[in-house]
N, C-alpha and C. Protein backbone atom coordinates (compact mmCIF):
# COMPACT_ATOMS: atom_id res chain seq x y z
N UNK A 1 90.05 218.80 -31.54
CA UNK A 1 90.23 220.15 -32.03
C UNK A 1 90.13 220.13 -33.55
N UNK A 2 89.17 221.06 -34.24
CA UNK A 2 89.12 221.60 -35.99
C UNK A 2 89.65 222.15 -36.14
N UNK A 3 90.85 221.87 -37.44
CA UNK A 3 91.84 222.39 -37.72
C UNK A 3 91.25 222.76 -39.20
N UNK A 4 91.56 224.14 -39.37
CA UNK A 4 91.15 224.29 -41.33
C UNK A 4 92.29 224.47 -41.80
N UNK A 5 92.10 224.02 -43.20
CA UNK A 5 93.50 223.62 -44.12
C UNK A 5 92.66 224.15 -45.05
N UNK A 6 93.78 225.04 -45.91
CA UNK A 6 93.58 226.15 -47.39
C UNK A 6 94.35 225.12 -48.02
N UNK A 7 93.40 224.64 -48.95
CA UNK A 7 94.08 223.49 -50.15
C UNK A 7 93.74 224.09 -51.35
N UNK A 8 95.33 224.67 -52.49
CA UNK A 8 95.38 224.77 -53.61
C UNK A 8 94.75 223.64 -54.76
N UNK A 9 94.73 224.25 -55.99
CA UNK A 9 93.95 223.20 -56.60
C UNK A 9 94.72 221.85 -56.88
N UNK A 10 95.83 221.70 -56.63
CA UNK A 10 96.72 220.50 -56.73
C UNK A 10 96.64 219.93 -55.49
N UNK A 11 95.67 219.97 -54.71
CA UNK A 11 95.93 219.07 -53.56
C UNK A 11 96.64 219.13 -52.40
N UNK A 12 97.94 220.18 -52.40
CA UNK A 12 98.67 220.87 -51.47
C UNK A 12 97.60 221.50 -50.86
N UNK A 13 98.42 221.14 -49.27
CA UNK A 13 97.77 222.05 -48.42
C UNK A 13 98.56 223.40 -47.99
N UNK A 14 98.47 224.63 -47.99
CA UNK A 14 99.14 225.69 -48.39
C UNK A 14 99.08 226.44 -47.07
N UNK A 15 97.69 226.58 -46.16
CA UNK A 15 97.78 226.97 -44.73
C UNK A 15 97.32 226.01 -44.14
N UNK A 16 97.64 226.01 -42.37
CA UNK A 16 96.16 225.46 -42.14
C UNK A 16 96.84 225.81 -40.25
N UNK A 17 95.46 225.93 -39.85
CA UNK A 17 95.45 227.12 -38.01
C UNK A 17 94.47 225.94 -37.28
N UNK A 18 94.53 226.41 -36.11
CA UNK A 18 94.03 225.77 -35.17
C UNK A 18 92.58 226.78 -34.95
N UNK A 19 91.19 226.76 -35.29
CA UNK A 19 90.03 227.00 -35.36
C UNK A 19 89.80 227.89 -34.09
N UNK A 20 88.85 228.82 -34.33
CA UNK A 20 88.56 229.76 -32.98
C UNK A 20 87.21 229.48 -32.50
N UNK A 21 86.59 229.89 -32.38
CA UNK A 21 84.70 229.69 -31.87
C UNK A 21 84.20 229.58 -32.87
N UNK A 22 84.45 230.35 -33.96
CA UNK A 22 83.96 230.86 -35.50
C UNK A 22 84.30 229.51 -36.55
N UNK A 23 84.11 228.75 -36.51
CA UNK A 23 84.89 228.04 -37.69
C UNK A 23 84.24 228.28 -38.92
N UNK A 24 85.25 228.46 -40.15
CA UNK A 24 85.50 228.67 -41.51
C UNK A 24 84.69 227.78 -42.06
N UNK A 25 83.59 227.75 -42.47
CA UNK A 25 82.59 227.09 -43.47
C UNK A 25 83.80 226.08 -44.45
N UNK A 26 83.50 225.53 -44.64
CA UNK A 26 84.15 224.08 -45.45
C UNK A 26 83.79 224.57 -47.30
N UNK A 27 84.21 224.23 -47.89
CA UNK A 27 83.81 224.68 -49.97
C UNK A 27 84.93 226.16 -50.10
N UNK A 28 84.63 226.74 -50.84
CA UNK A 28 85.64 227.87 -51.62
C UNK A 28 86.01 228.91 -50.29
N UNK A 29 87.25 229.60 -50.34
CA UNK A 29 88.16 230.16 -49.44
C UNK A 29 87.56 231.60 -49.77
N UNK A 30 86.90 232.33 -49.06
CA UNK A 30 86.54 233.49 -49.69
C UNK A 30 87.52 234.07 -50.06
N UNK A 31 88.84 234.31 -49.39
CA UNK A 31 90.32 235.59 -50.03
C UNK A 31 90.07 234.80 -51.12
N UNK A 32 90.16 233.60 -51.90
CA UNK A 32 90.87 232.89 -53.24
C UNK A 32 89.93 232.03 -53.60
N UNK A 33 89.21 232.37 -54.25
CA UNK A 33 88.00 231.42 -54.58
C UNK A 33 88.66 229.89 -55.52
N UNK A 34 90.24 230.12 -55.66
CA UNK A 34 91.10 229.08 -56.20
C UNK A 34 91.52 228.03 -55.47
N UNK A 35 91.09 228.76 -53.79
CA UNK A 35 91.37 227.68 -52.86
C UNK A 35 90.28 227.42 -52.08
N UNK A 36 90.33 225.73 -51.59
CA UNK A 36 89.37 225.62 -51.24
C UNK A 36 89.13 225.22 -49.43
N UNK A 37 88.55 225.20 -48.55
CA UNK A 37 88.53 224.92 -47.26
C UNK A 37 88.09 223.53 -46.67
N UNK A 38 88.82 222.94 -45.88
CA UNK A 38 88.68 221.97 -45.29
C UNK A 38 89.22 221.58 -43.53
N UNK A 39 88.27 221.05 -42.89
CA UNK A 39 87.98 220.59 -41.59
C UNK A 39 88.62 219.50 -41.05
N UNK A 40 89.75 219.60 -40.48
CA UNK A 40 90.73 218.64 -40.41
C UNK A 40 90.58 218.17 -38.86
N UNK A 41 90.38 216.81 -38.36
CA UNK A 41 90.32 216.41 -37.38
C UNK A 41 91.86 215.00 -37.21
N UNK A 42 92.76 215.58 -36.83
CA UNK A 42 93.51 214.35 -36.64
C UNK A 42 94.57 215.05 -35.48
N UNK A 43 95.42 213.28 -35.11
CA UNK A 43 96.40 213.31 -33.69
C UNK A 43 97.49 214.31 -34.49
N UNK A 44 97.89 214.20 -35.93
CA UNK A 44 99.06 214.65 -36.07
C UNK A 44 99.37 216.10 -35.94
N UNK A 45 100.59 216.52 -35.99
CA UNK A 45 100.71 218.15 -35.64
C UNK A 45 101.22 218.10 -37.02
N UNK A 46 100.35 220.17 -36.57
CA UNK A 46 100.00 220.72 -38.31
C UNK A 46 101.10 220.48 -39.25
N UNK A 47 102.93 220.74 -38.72
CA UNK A 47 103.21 220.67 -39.90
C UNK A 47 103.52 219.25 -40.40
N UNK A 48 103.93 218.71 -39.93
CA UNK A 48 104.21 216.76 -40.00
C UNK A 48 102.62 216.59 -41.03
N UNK A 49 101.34 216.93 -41.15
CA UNK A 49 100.45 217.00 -41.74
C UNK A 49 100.70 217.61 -43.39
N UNK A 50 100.82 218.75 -43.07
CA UNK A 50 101.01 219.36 -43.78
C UNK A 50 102.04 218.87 -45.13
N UNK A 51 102.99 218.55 -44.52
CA UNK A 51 104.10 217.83 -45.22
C UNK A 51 104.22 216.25 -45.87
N UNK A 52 103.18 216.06 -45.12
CA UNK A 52 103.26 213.77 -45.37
C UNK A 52 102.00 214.17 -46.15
N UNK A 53 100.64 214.65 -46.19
CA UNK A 53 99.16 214.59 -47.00
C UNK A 53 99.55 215.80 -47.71
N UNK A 54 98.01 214.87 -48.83
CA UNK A 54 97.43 215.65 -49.56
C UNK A 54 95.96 215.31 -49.54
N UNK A 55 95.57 216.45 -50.74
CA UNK A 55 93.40 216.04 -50.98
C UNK A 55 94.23 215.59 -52.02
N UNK A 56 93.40 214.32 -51.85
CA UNK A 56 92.78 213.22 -52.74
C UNK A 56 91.42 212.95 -53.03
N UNK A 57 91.07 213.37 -53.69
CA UNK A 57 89.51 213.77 -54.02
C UNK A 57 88.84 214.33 -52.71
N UNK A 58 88.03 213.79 -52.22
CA UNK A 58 87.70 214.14 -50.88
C UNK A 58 88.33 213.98 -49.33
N UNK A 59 89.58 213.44 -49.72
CA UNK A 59 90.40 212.75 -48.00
C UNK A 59 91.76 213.04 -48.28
N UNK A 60 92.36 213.31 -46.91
CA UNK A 60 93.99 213.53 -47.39
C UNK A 60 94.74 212.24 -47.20
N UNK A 61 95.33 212.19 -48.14
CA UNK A 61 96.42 210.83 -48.21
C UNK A 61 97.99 210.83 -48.02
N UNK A 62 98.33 210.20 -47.77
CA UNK A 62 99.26 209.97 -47.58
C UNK A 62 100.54 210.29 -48.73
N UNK A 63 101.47 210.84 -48.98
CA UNK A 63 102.69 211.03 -49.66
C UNK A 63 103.88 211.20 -49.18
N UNK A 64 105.19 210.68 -50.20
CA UNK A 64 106.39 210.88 -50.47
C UNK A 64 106.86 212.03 -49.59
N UNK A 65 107.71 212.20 -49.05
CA UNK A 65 108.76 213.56 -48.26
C UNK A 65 108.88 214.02 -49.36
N UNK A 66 108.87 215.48 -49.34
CA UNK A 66 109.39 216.57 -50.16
C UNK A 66 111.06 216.02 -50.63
N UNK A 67 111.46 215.71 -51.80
CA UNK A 67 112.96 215.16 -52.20
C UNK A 67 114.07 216.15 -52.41
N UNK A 68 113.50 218.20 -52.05
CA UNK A 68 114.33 218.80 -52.33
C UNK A 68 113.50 220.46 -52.00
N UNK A 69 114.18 221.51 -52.08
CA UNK A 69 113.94 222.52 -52.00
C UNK A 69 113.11 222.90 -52.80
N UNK A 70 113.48 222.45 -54.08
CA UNK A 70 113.16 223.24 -55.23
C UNK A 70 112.10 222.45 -56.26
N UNK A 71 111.04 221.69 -55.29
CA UNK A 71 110.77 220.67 -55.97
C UNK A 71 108.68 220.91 -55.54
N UNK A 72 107.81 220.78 -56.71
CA UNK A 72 106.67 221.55 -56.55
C UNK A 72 105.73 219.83 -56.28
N UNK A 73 104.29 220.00 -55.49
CA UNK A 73 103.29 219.37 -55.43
C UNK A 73 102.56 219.46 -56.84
N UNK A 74 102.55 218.69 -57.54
CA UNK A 74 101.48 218.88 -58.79
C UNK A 74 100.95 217.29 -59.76
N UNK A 75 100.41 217.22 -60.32
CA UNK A 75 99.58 215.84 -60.87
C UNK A 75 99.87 214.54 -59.75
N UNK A 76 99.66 214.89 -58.42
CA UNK A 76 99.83 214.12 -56.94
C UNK A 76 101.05 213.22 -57.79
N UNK A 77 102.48 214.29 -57.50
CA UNK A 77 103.90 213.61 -57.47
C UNK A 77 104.82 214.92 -57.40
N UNK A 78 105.73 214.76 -56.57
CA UNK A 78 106.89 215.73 -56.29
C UNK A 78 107.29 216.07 -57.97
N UNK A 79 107.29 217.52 -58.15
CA UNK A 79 107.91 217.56 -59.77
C UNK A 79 108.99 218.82 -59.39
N UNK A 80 110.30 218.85 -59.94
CA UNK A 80 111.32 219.56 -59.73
C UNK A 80 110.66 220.50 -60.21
N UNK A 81 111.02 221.86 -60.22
CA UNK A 81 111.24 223.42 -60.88
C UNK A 81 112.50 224.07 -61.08
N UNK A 82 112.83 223.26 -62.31
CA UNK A 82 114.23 223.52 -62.65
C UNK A 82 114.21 224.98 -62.93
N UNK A 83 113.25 225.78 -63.17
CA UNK A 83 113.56 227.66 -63.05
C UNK A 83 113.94 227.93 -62.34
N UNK A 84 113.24 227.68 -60.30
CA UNK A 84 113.69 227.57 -59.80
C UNK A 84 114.59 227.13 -58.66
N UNK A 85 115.26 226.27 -59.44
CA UNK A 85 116.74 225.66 -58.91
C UNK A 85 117.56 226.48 -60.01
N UNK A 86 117.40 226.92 -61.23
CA UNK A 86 118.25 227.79 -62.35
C UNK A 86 118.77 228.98 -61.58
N UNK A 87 117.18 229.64 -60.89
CA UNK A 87 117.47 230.99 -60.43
C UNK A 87 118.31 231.03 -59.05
N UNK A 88 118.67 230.09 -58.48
CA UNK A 88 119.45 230.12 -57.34
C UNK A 88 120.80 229.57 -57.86
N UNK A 89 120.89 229.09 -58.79
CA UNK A 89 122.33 228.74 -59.84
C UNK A 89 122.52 229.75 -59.85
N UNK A 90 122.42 230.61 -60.72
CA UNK A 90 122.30 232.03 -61.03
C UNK A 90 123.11 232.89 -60.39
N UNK A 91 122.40 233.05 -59.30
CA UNK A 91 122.54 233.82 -58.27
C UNK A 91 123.56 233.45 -57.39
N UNK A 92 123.72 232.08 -57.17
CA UNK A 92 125.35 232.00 -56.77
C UNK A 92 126.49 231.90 -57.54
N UNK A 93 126.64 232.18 -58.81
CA UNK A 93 127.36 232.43 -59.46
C UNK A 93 127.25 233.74 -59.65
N UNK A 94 126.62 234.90 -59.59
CA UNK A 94 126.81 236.00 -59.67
C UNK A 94 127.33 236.36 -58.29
N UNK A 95 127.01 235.83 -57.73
CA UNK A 95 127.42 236.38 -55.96
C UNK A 95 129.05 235.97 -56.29
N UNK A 96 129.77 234.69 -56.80
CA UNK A 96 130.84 234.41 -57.02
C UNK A 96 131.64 235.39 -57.54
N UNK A 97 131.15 235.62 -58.68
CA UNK A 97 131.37 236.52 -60.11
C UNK A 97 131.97 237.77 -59.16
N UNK A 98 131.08 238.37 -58.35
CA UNK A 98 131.27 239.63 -57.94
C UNK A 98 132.48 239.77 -56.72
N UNK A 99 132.79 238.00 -56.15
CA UNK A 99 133.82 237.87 -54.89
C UNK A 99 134.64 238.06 -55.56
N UNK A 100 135.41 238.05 -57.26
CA UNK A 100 136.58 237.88 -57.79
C UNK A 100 136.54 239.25 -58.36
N UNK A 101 135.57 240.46 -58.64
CA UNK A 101 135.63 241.11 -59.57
C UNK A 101 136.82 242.23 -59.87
N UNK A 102 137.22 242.16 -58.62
CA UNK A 102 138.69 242.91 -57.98
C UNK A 102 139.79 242.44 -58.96
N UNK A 103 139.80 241.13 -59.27
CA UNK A 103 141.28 240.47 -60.21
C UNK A 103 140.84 241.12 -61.50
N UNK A 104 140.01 241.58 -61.69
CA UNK A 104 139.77 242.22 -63.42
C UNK A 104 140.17 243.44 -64.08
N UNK A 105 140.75 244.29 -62.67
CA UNK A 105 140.90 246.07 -62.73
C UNK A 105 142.29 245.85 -62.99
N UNK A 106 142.31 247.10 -63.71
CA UNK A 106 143.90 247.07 -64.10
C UNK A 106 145.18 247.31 -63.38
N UNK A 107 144.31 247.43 -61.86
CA UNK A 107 145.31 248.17 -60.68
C UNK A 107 145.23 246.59 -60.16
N UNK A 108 144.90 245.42 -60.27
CA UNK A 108 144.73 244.21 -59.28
C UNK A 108 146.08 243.93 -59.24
N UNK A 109 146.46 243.42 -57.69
CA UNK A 109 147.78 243.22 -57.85
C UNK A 109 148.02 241.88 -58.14
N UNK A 110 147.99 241.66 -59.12
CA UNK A 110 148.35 240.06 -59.82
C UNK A 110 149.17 240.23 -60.76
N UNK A 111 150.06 238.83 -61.51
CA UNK A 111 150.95 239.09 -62.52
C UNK A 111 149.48 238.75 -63.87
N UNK A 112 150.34 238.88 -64.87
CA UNK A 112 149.56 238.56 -66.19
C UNK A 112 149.09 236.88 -66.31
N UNK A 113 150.15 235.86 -65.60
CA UNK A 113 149.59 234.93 -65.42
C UNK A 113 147.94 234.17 -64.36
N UNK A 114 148.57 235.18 -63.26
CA UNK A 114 147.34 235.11 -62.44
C UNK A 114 146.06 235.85 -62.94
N UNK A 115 146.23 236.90 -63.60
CA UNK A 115 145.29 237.42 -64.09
C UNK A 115 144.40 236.90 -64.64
N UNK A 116 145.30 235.76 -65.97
CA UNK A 116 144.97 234.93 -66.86
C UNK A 116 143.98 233.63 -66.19
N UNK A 117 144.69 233.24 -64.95
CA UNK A 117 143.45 232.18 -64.35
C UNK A 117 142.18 232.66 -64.12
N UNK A 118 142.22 233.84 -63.24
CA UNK A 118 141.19 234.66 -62.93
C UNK A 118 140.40 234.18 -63.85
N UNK A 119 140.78 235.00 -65.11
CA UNK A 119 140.01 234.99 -66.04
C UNK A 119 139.70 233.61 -66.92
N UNK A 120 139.87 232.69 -66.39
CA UNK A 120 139.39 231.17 -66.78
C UNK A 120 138.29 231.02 -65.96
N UNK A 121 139.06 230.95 -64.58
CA UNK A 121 137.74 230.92 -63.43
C UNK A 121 136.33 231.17 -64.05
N UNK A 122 136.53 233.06 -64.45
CA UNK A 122 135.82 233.05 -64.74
C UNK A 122 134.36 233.33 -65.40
N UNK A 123 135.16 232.67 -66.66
CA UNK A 123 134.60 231.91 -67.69
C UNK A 123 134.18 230.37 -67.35
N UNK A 124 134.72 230.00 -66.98
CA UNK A 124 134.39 229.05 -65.98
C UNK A 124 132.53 229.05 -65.37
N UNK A 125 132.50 230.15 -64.30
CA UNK A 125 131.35 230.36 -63.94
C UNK A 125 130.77 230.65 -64.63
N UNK A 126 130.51 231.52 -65.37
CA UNK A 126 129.67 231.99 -67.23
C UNK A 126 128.91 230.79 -67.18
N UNK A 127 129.98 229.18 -67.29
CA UNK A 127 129.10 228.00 -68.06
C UNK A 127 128.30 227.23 -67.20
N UNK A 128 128.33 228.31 -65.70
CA UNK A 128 127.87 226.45 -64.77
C UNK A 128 126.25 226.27 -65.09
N UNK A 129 125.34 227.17 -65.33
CA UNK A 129 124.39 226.79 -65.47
C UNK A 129 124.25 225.82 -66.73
N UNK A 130 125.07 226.08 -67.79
CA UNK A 130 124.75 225.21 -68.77
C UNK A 130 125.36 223.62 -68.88
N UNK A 131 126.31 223.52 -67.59
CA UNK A 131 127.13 222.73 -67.48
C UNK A 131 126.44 221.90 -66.42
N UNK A 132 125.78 222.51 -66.23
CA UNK A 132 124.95 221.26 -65.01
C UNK A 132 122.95 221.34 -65.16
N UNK A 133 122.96 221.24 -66.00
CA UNK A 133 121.40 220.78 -66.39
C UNK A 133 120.74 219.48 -66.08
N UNK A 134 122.07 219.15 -65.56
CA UNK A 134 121.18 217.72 -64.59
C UNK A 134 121.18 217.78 -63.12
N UNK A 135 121.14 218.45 -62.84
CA UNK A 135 121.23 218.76 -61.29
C UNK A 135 120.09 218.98 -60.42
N UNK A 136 119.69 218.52 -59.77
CA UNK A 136 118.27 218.62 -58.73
C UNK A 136 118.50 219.40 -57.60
N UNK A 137 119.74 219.88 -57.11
CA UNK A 137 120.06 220.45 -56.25
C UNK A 137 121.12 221.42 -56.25
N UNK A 138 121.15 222.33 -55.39
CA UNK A 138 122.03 223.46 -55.61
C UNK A 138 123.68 222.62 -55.08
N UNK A 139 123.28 221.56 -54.48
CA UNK A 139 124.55 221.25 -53.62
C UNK A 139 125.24 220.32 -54.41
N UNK A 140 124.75 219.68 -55.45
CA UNK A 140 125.04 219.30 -56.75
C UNK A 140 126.01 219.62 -57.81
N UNK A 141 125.42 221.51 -58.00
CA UNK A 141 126.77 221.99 -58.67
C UNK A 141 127.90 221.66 -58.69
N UNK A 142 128.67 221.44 -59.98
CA UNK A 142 130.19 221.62 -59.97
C UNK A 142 130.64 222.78 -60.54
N UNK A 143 131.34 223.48 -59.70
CA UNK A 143 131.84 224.95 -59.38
C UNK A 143 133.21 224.40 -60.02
N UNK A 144 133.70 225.65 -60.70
CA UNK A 144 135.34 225.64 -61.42
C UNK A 144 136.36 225.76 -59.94
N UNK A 145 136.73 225.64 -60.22
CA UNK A 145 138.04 225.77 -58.67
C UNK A 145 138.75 227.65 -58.86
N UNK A 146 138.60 227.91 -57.82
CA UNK A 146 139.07 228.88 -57.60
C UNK A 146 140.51 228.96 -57.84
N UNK A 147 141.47 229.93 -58.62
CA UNK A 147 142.60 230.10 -58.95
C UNK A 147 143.59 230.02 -57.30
């Protein structure tokens, strides 16, 4: 069975279907003339393919497991995207931000001391992105402790 694979210009393979009567001419992808088409004949299933190869000039080779979510195919080597792993920092700290936002109103029923942690907490969260710039993973974070 011909399988076609939509390969970005880094070598990732980005789709790839099991062929109908019609098969897809092999050279430039007409939707994306950025991508290009190729005729894949092998035992493995698409995504196990998909995931272990790449084009290597003309043949797909063999590579590394993906090491993370947030981590891109490019100069044939896994390269992080610390934007986005930033933007999912982010975003769970705002999702945080907004579980506490109740201790901030002047009606919260807390004393002035509890208030006062609250409000470490967080400040606390404010810094995690800058506080963890070495992190490859979201599961990585170190989160302030909840009051």
């Amino acid at each position: 069975m011909t399988r076609v694979a939509i390969v970005n210009p880094q070598g990732e393979i980005e789709q790839m279907y099991s062929s109908g009567v019609n098969v897809e001419p092999e050279g430039l992808w007409a939707p994306d003339n950025t991508r290009e088409v190729y005729h894949v004949i092998d035992a493995l299933d698409t995504a196990t393919f998909m995931a272990r190869r790449y084009l290597k000039g003309s043949e797909f080779v063999e590579r590394a497991a993906k090491p993370g979510d947030y981590y891109d195919w490019a100069d044939e080597a896994w390269v992080l995207s610390v934007e986005r792993l930033m933007v999912e920092i982010r975003r769970e700290r705002t999702y945080r931000l907004f579980q506490c936002d109740w201790t901030q109103g002047a009606d919260a029923p807390l004393t002035d001391a509890e208030k006062a942690e609250w409000v470490e907490y967080r400040a606390g969260l404010r810094s995690v992105p800058a506080t963890n710039d070495e992190v490859t993973h979201l599961d990585q974070v170190v989160w302030p402790e909840e009051p």
